[in-house]
Protein backbone atom coordinates (compact mmCIF):
# COMPACT_ATOMS: atom_id res chain seq x y z
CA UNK A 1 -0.63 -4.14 9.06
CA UNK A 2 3.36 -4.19 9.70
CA UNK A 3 6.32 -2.46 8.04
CA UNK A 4 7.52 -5.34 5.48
CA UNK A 5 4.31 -7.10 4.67
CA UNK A 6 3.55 -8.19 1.47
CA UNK A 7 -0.22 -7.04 0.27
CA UNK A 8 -2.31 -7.66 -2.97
CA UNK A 9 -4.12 -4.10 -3.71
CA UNK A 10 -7.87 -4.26 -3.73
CA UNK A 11 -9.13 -1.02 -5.01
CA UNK A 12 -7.45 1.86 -6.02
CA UNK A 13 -9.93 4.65 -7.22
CA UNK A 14 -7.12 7.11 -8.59
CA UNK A 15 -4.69 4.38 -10.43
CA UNK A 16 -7.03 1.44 -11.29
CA UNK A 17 -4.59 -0.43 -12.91
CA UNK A 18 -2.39 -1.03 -9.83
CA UNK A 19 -5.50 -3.38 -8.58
CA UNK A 20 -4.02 -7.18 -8.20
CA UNK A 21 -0.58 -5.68 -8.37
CA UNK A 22 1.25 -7.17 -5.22
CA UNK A 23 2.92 -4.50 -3.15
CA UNK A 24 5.03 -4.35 0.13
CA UNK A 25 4.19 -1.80 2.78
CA UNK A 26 6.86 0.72 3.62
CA UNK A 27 4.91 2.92 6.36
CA UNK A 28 1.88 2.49 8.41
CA UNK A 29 1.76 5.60 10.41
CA UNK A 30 0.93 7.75 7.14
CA UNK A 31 -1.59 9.97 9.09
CA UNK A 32 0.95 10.96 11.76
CA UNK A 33 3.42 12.24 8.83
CA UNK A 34 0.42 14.39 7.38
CA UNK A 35 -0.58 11.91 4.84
CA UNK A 36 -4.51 11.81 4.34
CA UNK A 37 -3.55 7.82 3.40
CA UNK A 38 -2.08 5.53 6.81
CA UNK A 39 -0.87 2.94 4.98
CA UNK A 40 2.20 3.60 2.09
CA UNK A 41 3.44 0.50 -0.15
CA UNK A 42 6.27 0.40 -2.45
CA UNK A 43 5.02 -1.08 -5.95
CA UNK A 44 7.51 -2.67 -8.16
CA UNK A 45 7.72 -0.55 -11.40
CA UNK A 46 7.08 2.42 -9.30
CA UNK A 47 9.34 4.91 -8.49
CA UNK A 48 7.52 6.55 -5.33
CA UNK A 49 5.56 4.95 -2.62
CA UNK A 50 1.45 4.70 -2.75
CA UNK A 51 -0.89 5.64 -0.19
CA UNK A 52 -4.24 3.28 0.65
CA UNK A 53 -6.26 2.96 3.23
CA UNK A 54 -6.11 -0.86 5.00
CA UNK A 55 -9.04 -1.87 3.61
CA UNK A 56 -8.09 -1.36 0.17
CA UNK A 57 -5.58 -3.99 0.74
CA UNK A 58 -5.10 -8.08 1.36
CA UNK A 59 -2.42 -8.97 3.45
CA UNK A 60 -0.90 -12.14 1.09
CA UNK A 61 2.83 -12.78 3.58
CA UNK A 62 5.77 -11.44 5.05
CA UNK A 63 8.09 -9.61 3.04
């Protein structure tokens, strides 16, 4: 996944009702900034950023 990609989330465990909420991914290198998440996406309606792993999300386009 890239900086400025838009995804659909899959599965979200801890929030279940962000699941089919479309999302655009702000960092990928998570892990590296201490992060137990690599992948961070902003969420409209959502004032801080939310950590998934890739395959909890569908790449749908290009931000």
């Amino acid at each position: 996944m890239k900086e400025g990609q838009l995804v659909m989330i899959k599965e979200c465990h801890k929030i279940p009702e962000l699941v089919g909420k479309t999302a655009e991914v702000v960092v990928t290198n998570g892990l590296q900034l201490g992060s137990k998440y690599p992948i961070h996406v902003a969420i409209e309606g959502y004032e801080n950023t939310v950590g998934f792993r890739e395959e909890e999300l569908a790449i749908i386009g290009q931000g």
